[in-house]
C-alpha atoms as a PDB file:
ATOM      1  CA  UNK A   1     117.890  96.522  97.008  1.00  0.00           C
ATOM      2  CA  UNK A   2     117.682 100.033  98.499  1.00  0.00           C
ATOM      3  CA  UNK A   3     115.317 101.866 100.691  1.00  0.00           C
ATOM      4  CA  UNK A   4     113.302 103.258  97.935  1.00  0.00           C
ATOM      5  CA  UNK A   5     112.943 102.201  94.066  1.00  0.00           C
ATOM      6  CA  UNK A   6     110.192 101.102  91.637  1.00  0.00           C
ATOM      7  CA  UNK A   7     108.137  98.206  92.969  1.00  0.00           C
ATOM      8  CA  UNK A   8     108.458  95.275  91.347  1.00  0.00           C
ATOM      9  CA  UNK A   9     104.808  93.601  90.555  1.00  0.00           C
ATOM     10  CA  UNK A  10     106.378  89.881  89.843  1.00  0.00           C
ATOM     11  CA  UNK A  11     107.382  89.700  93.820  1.00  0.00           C
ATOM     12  CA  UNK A  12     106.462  86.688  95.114  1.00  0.00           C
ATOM     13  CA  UNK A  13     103.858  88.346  97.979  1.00  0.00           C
ATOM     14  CA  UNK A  14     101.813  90.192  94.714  1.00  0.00           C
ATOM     15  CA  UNK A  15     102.156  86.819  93.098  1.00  0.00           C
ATOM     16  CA  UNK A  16     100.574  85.083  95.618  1.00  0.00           C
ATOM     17  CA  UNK A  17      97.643  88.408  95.783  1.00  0.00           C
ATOM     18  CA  UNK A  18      97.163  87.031  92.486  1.00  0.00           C
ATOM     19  CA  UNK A  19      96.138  83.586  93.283  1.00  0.00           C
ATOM     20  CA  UNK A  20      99.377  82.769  90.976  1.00  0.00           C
ATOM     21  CA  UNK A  21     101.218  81.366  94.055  1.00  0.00           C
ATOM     22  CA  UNK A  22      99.577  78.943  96.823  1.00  0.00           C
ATOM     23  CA  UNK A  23      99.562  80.170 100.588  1.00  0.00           C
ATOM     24  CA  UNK A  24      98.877  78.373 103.722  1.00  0.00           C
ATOM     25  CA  UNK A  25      95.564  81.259 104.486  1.00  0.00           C
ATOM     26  CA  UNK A  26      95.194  82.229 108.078  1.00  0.00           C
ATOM     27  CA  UNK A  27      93.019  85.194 106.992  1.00  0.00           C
ATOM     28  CA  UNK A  28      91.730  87.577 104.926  1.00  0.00           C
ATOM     29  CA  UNK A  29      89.525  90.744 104.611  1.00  0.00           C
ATOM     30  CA  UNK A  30      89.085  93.424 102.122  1.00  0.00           C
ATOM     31  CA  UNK A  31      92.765  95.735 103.306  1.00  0.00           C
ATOM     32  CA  UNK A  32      95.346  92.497 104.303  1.00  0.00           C
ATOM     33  CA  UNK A  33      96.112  89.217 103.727  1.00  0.00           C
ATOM     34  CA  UNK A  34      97.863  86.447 106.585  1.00  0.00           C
ATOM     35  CA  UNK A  35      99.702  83.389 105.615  1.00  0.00           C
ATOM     36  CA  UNK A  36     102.141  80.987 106.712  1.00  0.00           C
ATOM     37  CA  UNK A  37     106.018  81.469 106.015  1.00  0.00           C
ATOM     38  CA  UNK A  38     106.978  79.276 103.471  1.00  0.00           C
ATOM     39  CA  UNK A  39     110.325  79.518 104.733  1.00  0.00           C
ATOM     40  CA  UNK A  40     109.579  80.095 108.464  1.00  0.00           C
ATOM     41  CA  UNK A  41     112.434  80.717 111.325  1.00  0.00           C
ATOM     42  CA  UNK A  42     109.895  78.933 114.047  1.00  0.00           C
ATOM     43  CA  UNK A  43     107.006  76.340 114.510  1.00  0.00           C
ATOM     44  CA  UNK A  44     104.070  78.975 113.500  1.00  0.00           C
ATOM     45  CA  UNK A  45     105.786  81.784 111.845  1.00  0.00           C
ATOM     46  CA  UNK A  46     103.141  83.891 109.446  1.00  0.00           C
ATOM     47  CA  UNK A  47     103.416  87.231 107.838  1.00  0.00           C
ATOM     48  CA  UNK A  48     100.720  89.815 106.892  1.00  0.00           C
ATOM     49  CA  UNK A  49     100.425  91.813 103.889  1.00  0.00           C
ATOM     50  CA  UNK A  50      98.583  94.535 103.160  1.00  0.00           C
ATOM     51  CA  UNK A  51      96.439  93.983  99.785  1.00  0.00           C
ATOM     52  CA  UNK A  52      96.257  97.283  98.669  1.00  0.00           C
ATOM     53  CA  UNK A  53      98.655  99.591  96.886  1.00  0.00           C
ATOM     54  CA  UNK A  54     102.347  98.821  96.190  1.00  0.00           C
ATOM     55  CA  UNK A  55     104.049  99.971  99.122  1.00  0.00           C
ATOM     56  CA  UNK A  56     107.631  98.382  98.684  1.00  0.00           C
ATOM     57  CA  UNK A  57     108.167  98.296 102.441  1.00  0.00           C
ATOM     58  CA  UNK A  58     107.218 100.504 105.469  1.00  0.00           C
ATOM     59  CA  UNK A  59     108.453 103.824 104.044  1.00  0.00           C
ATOM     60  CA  UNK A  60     106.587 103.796 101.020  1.00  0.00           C
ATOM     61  CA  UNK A  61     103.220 102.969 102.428  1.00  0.00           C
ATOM     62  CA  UNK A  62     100.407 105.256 102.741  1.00  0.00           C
ATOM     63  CA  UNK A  63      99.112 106.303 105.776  1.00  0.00           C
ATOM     64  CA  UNK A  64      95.276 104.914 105.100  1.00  0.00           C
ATOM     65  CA  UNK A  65      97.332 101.093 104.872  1.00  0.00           C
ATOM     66  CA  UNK A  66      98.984 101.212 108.019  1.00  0.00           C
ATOM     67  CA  UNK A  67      95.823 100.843 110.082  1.00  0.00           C
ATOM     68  CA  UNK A  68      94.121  98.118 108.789  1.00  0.00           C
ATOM     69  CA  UNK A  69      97.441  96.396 108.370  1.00  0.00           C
ATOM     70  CA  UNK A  70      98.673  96.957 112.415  1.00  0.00           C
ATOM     71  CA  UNK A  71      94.872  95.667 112.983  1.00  0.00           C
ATOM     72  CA  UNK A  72      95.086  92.494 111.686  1.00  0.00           C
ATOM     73  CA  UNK A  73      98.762  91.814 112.888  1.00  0.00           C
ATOM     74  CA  UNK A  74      97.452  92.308 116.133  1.00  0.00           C
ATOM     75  CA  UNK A  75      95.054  89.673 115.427  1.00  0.00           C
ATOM     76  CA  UNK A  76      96.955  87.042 114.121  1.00  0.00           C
ATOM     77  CA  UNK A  77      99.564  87.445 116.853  1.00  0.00           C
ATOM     78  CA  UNK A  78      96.899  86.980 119.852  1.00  0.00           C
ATOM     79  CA  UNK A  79      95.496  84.082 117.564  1.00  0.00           C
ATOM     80  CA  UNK A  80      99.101  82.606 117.177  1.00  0.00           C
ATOM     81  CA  UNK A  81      99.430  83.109 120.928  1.00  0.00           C
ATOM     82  CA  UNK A  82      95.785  81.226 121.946  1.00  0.00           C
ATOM     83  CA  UNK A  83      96.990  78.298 118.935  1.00  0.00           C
ATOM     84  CA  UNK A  84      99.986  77.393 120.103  1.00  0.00           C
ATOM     85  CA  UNK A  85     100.965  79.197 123.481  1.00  0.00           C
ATOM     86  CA  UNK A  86     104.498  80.712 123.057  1.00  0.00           C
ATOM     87  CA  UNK A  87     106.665  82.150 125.767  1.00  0.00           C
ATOM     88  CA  UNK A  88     106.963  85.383 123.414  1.00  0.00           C
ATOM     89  CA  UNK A  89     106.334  86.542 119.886  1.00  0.00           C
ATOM     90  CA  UNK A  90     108.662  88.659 118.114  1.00  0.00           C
ATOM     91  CA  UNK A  91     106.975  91.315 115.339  1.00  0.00           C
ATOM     92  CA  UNK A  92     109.298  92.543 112.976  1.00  0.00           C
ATOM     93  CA  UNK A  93     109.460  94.428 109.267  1.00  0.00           C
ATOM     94  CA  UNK A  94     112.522  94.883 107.346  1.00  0.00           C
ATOM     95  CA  UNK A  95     113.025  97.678 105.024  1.00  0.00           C
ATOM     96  CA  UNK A  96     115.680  97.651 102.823  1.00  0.00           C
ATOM     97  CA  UNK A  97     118.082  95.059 101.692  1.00  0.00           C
ATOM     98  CA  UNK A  98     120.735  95.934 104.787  1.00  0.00           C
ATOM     99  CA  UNK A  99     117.888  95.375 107.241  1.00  0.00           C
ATOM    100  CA  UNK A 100     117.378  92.243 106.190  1.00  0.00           C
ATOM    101  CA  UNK A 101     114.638  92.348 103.599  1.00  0.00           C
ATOM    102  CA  UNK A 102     114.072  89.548 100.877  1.00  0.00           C
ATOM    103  CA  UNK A 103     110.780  90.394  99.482  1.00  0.00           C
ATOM    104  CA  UNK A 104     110.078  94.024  98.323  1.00  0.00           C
ATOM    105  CA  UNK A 105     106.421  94.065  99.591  1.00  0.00           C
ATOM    106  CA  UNK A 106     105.114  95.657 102.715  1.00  0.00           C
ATOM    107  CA  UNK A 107     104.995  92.566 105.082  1.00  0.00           C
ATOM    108  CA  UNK A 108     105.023  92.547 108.899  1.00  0.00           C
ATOM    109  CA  UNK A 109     106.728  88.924 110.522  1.00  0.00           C
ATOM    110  CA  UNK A 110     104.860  87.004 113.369  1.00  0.00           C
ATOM    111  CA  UNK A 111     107.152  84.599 115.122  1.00  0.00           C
ATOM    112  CA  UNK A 112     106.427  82.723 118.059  1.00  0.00           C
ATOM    113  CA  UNK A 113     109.376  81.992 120.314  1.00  0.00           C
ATOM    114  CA  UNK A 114     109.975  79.108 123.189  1.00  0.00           C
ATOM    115  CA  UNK A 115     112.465  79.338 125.571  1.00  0.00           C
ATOM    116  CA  UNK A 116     115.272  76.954 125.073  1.00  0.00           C
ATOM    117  CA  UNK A 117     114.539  77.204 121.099  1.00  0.00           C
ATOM    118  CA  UNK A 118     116.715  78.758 118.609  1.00  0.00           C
ATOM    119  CA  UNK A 119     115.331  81.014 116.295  1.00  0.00           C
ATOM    120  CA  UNK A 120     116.006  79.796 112.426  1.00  0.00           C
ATOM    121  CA  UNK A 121     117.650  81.495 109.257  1.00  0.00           C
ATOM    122  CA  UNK A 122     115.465  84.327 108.005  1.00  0.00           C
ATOM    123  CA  UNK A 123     114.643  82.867 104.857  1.00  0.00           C
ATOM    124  CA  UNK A 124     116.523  79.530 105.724  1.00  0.00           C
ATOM    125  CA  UNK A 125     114.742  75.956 104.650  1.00  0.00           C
ATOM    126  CA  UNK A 126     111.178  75.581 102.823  1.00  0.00           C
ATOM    127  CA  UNK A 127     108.740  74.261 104.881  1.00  0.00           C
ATOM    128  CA  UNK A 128     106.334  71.080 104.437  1.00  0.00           C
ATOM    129  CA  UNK A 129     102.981  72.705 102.596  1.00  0.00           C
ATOM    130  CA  UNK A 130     100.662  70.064 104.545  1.00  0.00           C
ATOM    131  CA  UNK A 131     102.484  71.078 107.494  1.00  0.00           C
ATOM    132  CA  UNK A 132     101.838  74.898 106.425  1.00  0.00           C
ATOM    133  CA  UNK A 133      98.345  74.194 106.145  1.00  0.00           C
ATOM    134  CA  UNK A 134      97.895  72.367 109.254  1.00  0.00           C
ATOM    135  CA  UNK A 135      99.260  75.244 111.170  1.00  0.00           C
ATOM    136  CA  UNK A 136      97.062  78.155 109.325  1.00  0.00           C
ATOM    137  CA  UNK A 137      94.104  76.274 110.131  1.00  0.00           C
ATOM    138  CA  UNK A 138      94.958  75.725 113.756  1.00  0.00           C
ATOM    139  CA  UNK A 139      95.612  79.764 114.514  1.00  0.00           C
ATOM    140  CA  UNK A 140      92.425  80.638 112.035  1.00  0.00           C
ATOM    141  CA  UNK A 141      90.499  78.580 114.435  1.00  0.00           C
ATOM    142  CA  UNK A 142      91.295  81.287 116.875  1.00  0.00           C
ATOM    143  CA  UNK A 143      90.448  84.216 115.081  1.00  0.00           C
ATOM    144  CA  UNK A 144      87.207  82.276 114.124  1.00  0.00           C
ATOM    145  CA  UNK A 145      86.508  80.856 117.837  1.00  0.00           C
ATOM    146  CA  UNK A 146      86.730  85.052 118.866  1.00  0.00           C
ATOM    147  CA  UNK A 147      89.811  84.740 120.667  1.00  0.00           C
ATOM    148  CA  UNK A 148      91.060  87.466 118.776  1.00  0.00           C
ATOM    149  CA  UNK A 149      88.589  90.042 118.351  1.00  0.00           C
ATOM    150  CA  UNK A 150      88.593  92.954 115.660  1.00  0.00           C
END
């Protein structure tokens, strides 16, 4: 898929918008959405979407997105860092199929990273869903105990 193009409301990330797809919640408000990775490249990897419009990736979106959407990455990331205390955190987007891009929805990538640890496939093995869970609730609890504060 190229840089620009129609977007596609069957992707899996407008799916799961829906409620037509489950997803491991970290949280929600009215402008973005943060879940676990299904398919996660470390222990505690979640992405953030942004719930409004159809901005296919970072070059389509509209200014009055970006905000909101940069607000609550920076949220989940100190959460993920309180949760589960990683040496670093990497914060990526991909737009465009030769950047690396699978799903053709504006999403931002949280991964934490431990020394010694290498980073998995992008998009490499499914994850366990109880697992998933587990770990939402455990960096929620952070954003809900203040230790991330909007």
């Amino acid at each position: 898929m190229s840089l620009t193009g129609a977007y596609d409301p069957t992707n899996v990330f407008a799916r799961i918008l829906r409620g037509e797809l489950p997803k491991a919640l970290i949280f929600e408000d009215a402008q973005t959405l943060a879940f676990m990775d299904a398919f996660p490249q470390a222990r505690g990897h979640c992405l953030v979407i942004p719930k409004v419009g159809e901005a296919r990736n970072l070059l389509d979106a509209a200014a009055e997105i970006l905000g909101p959407l940069a607000l609550t990455v920076q949220t989940v990331a100190r959460a993920v860092q309180a949760a589960l205390k990683p040496d670093g955190i990497v914060i990526s987007q991909f737009n465009g199929e030769a950047a690396g891009q699978t799903v053709y929805h504006l999403h931002v990538h949280i991964i934490p990273r431990w020394h010694g640890q290498t980073l998995g496939r992008h998009g490499g093995g499914m994850a366990d869903p109880g697992e998933l869970q587990s770990m939402a609730a455990r960096i929620a609890a952070e954003i809900n105990a203040g230790a991330s504060p909007r």
